[in-house]
Each structure stands twice: as C-alpha cells, then as structure tokens.
N, C-alpha and C. Protein backbone atom coordinates (compact mmCIF):
# COMPACT_ATOMS: atom_id res chain seq x y z
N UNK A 1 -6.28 12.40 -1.06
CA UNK A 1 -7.43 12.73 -1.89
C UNK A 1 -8.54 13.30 -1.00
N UNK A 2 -9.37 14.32 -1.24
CA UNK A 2 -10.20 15.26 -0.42
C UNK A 2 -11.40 14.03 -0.61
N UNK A 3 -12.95 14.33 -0.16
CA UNK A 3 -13.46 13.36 0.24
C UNK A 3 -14.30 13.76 -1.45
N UNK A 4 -13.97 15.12 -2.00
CA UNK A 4 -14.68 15.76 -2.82
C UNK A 4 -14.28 14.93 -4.23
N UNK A 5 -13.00 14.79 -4.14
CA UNK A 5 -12.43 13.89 -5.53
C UNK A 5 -12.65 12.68 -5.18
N UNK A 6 -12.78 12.26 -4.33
CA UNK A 6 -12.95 10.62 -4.05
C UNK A 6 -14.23 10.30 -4.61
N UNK A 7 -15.53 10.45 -4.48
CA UNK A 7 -16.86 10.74 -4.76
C UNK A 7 -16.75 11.42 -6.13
N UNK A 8 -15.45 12.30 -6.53
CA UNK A 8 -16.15 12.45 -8.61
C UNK A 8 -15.32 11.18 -8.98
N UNK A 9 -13.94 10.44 -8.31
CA UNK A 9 -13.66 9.75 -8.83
C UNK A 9 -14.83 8.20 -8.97
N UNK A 10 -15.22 7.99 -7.51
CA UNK A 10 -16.21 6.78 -7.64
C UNK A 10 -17.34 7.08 -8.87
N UNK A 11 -17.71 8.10 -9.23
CA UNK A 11 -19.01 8.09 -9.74
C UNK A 11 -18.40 8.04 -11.44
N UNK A 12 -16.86 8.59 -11.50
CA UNK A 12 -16.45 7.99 -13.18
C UNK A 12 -16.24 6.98 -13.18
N UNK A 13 -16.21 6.39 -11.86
CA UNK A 13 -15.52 4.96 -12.41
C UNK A 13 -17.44 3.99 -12.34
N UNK A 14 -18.33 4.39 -11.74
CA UNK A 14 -19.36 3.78 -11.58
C UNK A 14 -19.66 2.61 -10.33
N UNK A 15 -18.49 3.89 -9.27
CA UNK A 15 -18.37 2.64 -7.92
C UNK A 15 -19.11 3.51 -6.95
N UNK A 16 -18.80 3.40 -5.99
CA UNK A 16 -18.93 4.48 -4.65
C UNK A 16 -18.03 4.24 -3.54
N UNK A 17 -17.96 6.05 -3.09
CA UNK A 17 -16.74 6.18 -2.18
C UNK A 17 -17.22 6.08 -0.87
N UNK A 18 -16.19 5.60 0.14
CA UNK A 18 -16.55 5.42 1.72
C UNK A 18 -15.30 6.25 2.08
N UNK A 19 -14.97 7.33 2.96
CA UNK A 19 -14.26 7.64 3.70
C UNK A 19 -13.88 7.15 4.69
N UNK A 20 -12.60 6.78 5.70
CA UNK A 20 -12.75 6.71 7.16
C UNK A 20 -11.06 7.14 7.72
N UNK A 21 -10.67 7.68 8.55
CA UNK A 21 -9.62 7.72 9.33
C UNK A 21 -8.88 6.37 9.93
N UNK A 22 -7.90 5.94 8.78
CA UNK A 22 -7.85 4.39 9.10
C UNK A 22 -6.33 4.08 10.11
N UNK A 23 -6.55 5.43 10.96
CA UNK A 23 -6.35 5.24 12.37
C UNK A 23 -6.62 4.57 13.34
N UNK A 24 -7.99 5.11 13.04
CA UNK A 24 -9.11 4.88 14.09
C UNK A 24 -9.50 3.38 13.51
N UNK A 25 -9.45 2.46 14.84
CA UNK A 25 -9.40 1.13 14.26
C UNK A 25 -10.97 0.47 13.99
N UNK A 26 -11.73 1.38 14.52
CA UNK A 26 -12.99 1.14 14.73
C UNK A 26 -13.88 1.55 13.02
N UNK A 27 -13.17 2.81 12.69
CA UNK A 27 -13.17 3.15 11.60
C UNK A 27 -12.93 2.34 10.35
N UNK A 28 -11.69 2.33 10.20
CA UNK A 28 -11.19 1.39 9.36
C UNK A 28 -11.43 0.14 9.13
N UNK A 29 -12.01 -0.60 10.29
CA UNK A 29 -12.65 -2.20 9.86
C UNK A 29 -13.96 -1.69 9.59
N UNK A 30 -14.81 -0.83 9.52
CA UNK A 30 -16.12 0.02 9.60
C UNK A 30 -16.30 -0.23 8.06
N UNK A 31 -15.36 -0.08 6.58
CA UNK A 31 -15.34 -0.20 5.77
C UNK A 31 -15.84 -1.06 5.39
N UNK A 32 -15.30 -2.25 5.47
CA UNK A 32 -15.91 -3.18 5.04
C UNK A 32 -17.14 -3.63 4.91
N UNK A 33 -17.79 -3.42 5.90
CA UNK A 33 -19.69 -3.77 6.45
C UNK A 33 -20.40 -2.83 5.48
N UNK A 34 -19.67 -1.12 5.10
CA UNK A 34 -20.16 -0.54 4.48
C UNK A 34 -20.11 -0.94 3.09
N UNK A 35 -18.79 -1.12 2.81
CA UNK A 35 -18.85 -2.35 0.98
C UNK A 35 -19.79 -2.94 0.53
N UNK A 36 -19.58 -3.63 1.74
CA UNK A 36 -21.04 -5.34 1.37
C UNK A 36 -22.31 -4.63 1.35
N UNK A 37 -22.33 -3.25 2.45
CA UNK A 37 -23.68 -3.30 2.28
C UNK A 37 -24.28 -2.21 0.61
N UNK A 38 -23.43 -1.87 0.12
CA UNK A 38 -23.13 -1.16 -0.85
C UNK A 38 -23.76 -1.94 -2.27
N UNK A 39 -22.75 -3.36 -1.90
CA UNK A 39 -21.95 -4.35 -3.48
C UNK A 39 -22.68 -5.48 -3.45
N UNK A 40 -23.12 -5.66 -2.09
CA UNK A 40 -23.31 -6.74 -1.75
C UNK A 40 -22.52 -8.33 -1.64
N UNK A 41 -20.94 -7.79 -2.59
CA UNK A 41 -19.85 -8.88 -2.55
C UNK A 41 -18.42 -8.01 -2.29
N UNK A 42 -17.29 -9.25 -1.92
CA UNK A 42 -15.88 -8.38 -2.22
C UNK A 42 -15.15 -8.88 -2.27
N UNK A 43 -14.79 -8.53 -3.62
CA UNK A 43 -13.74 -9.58 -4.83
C UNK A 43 -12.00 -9.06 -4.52
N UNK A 44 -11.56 -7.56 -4.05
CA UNK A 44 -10.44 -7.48 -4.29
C UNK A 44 -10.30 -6.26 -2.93
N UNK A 45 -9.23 -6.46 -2.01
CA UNK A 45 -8.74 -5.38 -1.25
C UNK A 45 -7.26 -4.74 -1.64
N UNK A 46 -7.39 -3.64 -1.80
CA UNK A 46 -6.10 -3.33 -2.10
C UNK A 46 -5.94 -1.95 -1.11
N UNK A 47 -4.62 -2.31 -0.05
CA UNK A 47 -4.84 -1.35 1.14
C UNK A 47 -3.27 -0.50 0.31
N UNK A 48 -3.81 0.17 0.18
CA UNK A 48 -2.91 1.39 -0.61
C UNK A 48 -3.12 2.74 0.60
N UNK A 49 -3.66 2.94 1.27
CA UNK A 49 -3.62 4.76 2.35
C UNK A 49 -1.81 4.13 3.06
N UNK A 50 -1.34 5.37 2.74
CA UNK A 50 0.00 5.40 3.61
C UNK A 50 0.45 6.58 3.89
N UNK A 51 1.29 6.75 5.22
CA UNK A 51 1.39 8.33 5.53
C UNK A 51 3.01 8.06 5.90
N UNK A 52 4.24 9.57 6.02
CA UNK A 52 5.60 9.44 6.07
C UNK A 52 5.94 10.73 6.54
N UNK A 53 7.08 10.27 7.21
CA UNK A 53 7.74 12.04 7.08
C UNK A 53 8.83 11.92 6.72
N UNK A 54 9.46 13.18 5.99
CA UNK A 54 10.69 13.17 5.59
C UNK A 54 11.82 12.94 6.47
N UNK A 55 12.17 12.53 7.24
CA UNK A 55 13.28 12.53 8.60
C UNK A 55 14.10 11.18 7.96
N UNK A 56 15.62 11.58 7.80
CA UNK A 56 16.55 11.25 7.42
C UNK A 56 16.81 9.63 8.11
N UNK A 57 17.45 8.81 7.77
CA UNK A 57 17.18 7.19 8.47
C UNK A 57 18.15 7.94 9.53
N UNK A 58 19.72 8.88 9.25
CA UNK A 58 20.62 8.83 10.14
C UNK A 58 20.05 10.16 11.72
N UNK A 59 18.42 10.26 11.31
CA UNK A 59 18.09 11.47 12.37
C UNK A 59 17.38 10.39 13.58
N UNK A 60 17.89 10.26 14.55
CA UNK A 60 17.31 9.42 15.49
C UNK A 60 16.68 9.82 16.17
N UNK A 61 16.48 11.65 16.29
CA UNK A 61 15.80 12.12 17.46
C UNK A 61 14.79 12.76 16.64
N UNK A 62 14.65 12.73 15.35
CA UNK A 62 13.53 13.41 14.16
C UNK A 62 12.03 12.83 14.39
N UNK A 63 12.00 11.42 15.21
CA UNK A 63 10.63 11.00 15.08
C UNK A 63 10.15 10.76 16.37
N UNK A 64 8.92 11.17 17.46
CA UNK A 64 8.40 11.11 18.47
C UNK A 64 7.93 9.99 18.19
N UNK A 65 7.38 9.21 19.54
CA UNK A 65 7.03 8.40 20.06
C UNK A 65 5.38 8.38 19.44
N UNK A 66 4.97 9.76 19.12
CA UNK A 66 3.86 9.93 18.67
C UNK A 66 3.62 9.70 17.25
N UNK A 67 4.84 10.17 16.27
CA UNK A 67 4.66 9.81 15.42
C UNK A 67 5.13 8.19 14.65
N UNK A 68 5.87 7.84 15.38
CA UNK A 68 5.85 6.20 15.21
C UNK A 68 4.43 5.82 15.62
N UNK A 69 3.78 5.75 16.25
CA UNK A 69 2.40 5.11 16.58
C UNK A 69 1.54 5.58 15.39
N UNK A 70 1.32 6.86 14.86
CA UNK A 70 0.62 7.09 14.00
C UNK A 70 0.89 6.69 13.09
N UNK A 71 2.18 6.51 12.33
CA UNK A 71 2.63 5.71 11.60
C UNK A 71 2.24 4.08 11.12
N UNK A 72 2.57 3.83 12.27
CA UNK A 72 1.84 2.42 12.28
C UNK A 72 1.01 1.61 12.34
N UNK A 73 -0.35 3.00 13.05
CA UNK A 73 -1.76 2.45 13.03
C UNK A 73 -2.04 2.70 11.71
N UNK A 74 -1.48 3.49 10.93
CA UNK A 74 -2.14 3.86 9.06
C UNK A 74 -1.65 3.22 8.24
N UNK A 75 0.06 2.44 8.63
CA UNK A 75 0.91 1.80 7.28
C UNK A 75 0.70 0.28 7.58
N UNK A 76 0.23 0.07 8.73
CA UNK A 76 0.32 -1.28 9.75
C UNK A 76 -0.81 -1.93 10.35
N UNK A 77 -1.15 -1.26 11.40
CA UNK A 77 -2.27 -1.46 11.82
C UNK A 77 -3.91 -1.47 11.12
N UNK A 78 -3.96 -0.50 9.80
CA UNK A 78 -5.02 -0.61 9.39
C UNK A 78 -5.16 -1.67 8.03
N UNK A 79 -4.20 -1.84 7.52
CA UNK A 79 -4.01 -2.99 6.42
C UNK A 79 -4.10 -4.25 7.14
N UNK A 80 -3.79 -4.47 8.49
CA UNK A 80 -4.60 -5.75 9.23
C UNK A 80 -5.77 -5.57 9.25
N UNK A 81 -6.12 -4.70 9.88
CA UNK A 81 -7.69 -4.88 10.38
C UNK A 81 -8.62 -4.98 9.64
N UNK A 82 -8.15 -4.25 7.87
CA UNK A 82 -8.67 -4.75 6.40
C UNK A 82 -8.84 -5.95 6.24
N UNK A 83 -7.60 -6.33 6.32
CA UNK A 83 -7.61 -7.67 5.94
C UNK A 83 -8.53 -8.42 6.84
N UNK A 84 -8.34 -8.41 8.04
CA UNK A 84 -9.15 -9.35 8.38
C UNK A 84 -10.58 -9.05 8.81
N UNK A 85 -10.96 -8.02 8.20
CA UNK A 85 -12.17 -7.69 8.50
C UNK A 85 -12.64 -8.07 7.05
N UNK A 86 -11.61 -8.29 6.01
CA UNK A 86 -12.31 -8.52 4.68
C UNK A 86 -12.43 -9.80 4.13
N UNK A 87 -11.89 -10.92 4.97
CA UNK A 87 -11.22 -11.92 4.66
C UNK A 87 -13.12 -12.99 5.09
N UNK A 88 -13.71 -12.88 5.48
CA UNK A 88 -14.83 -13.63 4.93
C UNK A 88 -15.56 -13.51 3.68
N UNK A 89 -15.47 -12.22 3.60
CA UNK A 89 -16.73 -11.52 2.28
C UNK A 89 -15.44 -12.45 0.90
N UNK A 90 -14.20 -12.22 0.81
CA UNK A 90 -12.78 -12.60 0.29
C UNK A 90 -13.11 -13.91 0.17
N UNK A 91 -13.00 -14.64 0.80
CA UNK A 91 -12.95 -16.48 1.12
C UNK A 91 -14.09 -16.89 0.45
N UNK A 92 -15.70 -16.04 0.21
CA UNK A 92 -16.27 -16.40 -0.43
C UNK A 92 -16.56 -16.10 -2.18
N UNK A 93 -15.89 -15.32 -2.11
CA UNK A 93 -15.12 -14.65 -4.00
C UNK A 93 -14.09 -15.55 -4.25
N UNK A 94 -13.51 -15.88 -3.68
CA UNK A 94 -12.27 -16.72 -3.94
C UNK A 94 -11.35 -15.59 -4.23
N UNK A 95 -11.51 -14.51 -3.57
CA UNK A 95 -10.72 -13.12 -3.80
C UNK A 95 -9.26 -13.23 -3.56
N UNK A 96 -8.78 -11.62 -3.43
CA UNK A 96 -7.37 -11.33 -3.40
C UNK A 96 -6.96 -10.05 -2.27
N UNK A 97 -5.98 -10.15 -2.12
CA UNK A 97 -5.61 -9.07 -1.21
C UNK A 97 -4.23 -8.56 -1.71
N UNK A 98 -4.17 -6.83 -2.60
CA UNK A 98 -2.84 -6.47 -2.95
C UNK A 98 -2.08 -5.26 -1.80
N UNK A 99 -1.02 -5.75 -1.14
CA UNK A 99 -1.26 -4.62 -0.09
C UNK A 99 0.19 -3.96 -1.17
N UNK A 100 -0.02 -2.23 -0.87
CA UNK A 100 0.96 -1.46 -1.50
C UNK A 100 1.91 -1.00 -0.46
N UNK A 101 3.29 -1.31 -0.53
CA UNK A 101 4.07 -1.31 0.72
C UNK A 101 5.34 -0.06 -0.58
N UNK A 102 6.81 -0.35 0.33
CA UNK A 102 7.56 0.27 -0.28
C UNK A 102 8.71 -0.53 -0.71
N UNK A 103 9.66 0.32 -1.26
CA UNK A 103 10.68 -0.08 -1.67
C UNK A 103 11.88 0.14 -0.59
N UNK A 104 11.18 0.86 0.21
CA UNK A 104 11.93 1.08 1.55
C UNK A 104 11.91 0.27 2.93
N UNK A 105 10.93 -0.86 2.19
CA UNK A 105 10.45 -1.29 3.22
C UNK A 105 11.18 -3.24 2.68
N UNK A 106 12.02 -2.78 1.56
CA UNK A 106 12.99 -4.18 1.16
C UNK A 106 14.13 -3.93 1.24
N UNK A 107 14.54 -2.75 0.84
CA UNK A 107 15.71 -2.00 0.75
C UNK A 107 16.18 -1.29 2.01
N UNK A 108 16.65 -1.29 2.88
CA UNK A 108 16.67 -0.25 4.40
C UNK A 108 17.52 0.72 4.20
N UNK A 109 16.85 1.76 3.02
CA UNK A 109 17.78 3.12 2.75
C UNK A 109 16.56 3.99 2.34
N UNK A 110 16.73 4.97 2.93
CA UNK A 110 16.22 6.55 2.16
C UNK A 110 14.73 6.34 3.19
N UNK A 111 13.81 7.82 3.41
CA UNK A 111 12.75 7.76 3.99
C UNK A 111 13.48 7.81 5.78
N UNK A 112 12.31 7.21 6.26
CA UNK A 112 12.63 7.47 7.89
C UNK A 112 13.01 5.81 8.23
N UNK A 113 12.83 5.69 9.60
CA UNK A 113 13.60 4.26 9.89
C UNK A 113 11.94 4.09 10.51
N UNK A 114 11.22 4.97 10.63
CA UNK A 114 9.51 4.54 11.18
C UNK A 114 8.98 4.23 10.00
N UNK A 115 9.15 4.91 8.29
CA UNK A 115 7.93 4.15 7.74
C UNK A 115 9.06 2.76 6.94
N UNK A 116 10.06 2.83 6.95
CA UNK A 116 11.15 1.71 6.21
C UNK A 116 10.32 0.38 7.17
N UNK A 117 10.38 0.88 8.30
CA UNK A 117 10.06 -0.45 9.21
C UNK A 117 8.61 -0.51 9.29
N UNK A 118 7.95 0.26 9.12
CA UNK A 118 6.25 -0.29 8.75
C UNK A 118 5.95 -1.04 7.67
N UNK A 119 6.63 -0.34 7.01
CA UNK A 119 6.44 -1.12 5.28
C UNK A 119 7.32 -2.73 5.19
N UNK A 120 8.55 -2.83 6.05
CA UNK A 120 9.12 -4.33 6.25
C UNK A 120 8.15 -5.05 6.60
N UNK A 121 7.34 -4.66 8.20
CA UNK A 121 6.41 -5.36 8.76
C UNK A 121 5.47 -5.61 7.76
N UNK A 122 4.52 -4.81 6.89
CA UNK A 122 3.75 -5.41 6.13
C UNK A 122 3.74 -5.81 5.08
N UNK A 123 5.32 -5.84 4.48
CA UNK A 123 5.56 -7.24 3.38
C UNK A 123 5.65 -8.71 4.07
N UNK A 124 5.52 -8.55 5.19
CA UNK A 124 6.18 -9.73 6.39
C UNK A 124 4.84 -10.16 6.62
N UNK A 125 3.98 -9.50 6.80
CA UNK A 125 2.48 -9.69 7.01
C UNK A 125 1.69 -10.46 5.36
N UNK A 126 2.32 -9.83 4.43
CA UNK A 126 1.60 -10.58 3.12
C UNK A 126 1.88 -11.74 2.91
N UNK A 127 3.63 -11.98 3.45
CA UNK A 127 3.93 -13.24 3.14
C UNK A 127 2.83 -14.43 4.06
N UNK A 128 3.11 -13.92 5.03
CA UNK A 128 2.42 -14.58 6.58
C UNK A 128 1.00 -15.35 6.32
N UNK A 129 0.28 -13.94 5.61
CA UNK A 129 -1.15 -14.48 5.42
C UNK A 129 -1.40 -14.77 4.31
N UNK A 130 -0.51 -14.80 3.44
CA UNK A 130 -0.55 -15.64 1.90
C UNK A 130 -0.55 -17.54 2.07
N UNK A 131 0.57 -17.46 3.58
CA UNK A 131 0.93 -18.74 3.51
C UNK A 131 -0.58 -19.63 4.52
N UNK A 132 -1.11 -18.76 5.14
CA UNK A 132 -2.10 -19.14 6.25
C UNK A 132 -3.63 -19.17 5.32
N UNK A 133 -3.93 -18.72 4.15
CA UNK A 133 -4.84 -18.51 3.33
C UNK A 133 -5.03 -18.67 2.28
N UNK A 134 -3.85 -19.46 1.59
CA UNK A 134 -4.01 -20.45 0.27
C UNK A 134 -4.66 -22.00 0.31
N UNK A 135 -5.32 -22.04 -0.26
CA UNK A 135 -5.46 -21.56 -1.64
C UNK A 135 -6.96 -20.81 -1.65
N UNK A 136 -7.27 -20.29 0.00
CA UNK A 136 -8.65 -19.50 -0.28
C UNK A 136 -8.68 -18.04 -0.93
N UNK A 137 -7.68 -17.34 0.00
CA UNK A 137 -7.26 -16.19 -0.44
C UNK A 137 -5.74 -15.89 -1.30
N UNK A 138 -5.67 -14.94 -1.92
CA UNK A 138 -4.22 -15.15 -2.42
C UNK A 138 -4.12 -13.31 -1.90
N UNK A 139 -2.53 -13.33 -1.37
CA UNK A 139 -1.74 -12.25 -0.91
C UNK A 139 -0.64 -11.91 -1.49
N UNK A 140 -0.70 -10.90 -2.12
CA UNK A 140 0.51 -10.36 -3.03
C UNK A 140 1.08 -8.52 -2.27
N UNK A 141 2.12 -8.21 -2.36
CA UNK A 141 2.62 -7.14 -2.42
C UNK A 141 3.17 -6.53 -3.77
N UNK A 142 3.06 -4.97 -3.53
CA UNK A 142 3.67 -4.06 -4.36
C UNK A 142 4.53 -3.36 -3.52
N UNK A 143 5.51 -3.04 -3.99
CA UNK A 143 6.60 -2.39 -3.50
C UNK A 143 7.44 -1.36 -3.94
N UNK A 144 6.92 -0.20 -4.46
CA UNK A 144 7.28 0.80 -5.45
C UNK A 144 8.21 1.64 -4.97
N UNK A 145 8.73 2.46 -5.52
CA UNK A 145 10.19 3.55 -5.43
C UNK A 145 9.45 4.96 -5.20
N UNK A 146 10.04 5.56 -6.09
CA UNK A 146 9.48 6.76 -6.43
C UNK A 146 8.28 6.64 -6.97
N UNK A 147 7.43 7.53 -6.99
CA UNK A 147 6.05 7.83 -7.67
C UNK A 147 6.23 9.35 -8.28
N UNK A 148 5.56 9.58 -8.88
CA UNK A 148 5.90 10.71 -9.69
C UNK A 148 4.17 10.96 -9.72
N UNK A 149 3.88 11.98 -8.23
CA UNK A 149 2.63 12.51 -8.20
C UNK A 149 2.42 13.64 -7.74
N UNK A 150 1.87 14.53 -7.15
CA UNK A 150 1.99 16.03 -6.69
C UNK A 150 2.60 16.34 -5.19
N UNK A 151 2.48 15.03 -4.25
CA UNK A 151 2.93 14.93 -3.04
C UNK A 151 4.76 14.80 -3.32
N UNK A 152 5.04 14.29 -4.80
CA UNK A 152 6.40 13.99 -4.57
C UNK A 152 6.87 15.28 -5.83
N UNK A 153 6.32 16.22 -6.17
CA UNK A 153 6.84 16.52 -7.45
C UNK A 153 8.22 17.75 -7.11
N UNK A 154 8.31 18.04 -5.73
CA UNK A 154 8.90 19.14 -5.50
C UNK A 154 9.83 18.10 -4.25
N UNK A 155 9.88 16.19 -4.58
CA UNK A 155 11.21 15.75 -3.70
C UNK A 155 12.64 15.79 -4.93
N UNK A 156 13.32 16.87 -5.04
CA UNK A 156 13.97 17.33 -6.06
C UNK A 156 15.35 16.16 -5.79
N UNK A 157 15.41 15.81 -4.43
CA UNK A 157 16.74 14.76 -4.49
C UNK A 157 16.62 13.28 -4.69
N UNK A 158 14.95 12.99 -4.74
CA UNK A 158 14.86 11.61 -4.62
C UNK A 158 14.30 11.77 -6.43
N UNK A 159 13.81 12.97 -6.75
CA UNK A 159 13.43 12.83 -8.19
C UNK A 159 14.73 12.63 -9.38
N UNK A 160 15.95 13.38 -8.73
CA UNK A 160 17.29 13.70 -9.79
C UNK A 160 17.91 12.20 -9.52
N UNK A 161 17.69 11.57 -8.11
CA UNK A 161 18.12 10.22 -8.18
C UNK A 161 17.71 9.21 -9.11
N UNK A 162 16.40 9.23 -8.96
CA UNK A 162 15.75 8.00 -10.66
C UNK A 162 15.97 8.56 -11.61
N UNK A 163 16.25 9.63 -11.83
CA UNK A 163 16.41 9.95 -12.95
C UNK A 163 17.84 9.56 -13.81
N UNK A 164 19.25 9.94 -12.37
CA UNK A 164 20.26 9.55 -13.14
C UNK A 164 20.96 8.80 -12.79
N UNK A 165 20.27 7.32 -11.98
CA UNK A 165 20.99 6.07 -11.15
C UNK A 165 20.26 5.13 -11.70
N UNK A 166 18.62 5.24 -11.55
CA UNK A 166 18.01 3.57 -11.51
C UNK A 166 18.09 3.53 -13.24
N UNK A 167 18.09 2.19 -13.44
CA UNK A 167 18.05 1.55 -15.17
C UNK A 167 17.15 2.63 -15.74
N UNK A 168 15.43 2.90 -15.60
CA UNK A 168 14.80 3.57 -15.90
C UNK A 168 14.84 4.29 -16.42
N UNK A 169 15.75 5.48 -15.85
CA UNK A 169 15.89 6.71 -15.91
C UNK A 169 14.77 7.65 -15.28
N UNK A 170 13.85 6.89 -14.52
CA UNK A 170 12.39 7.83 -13.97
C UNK A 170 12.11 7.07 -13.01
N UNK A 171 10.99 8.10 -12.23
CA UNK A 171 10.47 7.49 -11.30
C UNK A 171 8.95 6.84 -12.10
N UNK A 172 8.46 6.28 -10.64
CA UNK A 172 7.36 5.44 -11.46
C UNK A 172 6.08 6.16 -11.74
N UNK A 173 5.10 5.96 -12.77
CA UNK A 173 4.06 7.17 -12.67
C UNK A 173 2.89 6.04 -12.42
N UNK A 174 2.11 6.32 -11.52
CA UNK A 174 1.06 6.20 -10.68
C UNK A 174 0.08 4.98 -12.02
N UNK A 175 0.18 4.80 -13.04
CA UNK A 175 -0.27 3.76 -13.92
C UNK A 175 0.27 2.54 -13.83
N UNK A 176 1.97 3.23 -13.67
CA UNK A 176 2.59 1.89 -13.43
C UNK A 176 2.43 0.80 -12.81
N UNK A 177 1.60 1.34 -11.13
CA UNK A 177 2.17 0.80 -9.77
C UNK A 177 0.31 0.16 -10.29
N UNK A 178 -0.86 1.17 -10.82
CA UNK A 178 -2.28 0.26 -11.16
C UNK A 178 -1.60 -0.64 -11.89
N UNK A 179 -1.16 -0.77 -12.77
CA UNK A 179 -0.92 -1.79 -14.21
C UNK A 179 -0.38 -2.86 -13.21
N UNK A 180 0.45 -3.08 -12.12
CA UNK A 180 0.68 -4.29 -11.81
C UNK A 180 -0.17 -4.82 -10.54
N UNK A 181 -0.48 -3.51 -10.06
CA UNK A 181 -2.12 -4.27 -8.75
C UNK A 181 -2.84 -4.77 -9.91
N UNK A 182 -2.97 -4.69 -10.67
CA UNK A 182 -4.39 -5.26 -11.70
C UNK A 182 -3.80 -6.43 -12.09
N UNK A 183 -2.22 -6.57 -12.26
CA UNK A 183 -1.88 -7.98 -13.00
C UNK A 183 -1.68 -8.93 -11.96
N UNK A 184 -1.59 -8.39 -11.00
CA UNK A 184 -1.23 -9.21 -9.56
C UNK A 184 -3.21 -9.70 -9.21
N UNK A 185 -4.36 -8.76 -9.62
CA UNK A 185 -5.69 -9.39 -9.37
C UNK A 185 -5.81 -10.27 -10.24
N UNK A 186 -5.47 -10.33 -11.32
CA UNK A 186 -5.87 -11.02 -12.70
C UNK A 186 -5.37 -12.65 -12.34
N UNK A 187 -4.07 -12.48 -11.58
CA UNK A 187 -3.62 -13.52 -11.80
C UNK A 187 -3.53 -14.77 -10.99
N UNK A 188 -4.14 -15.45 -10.99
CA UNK A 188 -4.98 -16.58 -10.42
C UNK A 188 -3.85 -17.33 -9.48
N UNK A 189 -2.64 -17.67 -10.00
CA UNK A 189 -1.43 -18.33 -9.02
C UNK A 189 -0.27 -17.74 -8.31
N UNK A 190 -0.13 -16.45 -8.50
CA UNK A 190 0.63 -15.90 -7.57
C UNK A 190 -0.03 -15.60 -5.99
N UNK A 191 0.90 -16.08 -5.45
CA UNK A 191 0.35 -15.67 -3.86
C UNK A 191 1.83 -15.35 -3.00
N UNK A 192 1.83 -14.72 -2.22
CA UNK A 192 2.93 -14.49 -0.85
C UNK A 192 3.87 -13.72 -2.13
N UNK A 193 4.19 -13.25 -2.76
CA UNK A 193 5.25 -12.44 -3.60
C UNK A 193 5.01 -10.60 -3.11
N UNK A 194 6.03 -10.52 -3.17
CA UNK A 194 6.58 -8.96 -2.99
C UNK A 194 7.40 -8.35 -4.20
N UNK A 195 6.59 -7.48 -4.82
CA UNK A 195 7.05 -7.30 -6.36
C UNK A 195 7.62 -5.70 -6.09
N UNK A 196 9.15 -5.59 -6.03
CA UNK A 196 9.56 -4.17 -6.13
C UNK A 196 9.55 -3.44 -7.74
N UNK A 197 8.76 -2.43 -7.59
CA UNK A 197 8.94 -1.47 -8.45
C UNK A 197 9.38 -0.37 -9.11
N UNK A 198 10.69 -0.30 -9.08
CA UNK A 198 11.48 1.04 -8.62
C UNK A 198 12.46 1.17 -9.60
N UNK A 199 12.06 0.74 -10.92
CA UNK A 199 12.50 1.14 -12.48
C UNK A 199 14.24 0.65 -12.23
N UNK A 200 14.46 -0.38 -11.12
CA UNK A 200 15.56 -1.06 -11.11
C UNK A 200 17.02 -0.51 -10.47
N UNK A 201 16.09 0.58 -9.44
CA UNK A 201 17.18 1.12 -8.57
C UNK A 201 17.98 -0.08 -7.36
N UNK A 202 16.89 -0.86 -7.24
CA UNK A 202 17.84 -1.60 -6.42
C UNK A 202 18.97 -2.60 -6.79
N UNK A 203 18.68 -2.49 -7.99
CA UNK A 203 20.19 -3.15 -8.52
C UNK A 203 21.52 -2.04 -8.81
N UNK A 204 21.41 -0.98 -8.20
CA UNK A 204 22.35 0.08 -7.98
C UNK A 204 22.59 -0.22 -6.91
C-alpha cells in the first residue's frame, strides 16, 4: 500500500496512518510510541506487513544470503519487536496480539523454503508468547492460503489450484482473512491457536 492510500484509508476509517520500513528495527518498534502518542491507548496489534519471492521450495540456489535476511527482518524480526514493543501499552488494555502468518508456514509446500520457514518461526513465536502472557495478553495466529488481491491476481498456477483442489473451490478474498482477525479480537478465550485459512486445501 503507497503511503498515499494508507492516509485515505486511515481518514475513512477515522484512524491515522504511521509509515515505517519494518526492516529497520529502529523503525518498526518506532511505531508504537507514535500510536500512544496519537490514541493515547493500544487495544489490538495485528502484524500483517509480509514480503516473498516466488523461488520454487526445490530451487536451492534461487535465494541469497541477502534475501533470507530481508526476509526475516520483515516476516520475523519485525512482528517481535511489535510485539514487544507493544506489549506494555497491551498488558494495560488487557489487549490482543493477531499475527498473520501462512499456510506455508504449517504446511511445508509451495512458496520458497525462506518465507515457509519465516512464517513456521512465527506461528512458533505466537504459540511461545501466548503461553508466557496469559492471561494478560492473548496471542492468536492466522494462517491463510491464497488471497485473491492484485499482488496475486496474475499467480495463474496457485489461482487454478484453489480453484480445482481445495473444498472451496477459491482462494480466500481479503474479508475473509479481516472477518477472522476480528473474531480472533472479539474473542476473549482463545489464546496460542494457529487458525489455517485456505478454503480446506490442506486436507488435499
């Protein structure tokens, strides 16, 4: 999202947008201080930024050394430093933390073997700090398949796959994957769960 839609989206929804490169680790915990000083409270984190490349699991020489690190400071490294940069303002909301991981990251097929294994690590991380932060904080995962958005509308082999393998028959559309971060905030006793979403491909 450009920084231009982020800012018309905050202002329909009646929030406000913060940018940062959540690379940069300095950046990315930077968020938070800016929230509070915004909201003045913070009821819900949901670390959804994730980045991938198409490189086949069976291409071993497809991913540099460079791009595993980048990988992991954006799918990995910055959903920690959220978290625990958010986890006081959190502890005093009696808040939540929904981190959005993959379906690749339960399943060890399709995508690269750099973001399959970022996304393992940080369902491994929700469980971790679900179990270290109940009953202050509660930690849930999402774990979705396909998305059906403009970044994926032209993946023609992973799109003809949901279409004529998983139960579904589709991939998931971007309401779907809100409709259950929102039921996963709403809901007062789930904690440490990893909820795959993937219209029931993994039972193929």
């Amino acid at each position: 999202m450009s920084r231009e839609a982020g800012i018309r989206l905050a202002e329909e929804l009646g929030g406000s947008y913060h940018q940062a490169d959540l690379a940069d680790d300095d950046a990315a915990a930077g968020l938070v201080p800016e929230v509070l000083d915004t909201h003045g409270r913070l009821d819900v984190l949901v670390n959804n930024a994730g980045i991938s490349w198409p490189v086949p699991h069976d291409d071993l020489e497809g991913l540099t050394a460079a791009d595993w690190r980048r990988l992991l400071d954006v799918n990995l490294i910055a959903p920690w430093l959220l978290c625990t940069a958010a986890l006081p303002a959190l502890k005093e909301t009696s808040g939540c933390i929904v981190n959005v991981t993959s379906h690749a990251g339960v399943r060890p097929k399709g995508g690269s073997i750099a973001y399959a294994a970022s996304k393992a690590a940080l369902n491994h991380v929700t469980k971790l700090l679900a179990a270290a932060l109940g009953p202050e904080v509660r930690v849930n995962a999402v774990a979705p398949g396909l998305v059906d958005t403009p970044l994926t509308k032209d993946w023609t082999a992973a799109q003809e796959l949901w279409k004529t393998v998983s139960p579904m028959r589709r991939a998931a559309k971007p309401q779907d994957v809100a409709d259950l971060i929102a039921m996963l905030i709403d809901h007062d006793y789930v904690t440490g769960e990893v909820i795959v979403l993937d219209g029931g491909l993994n039972l193929r």
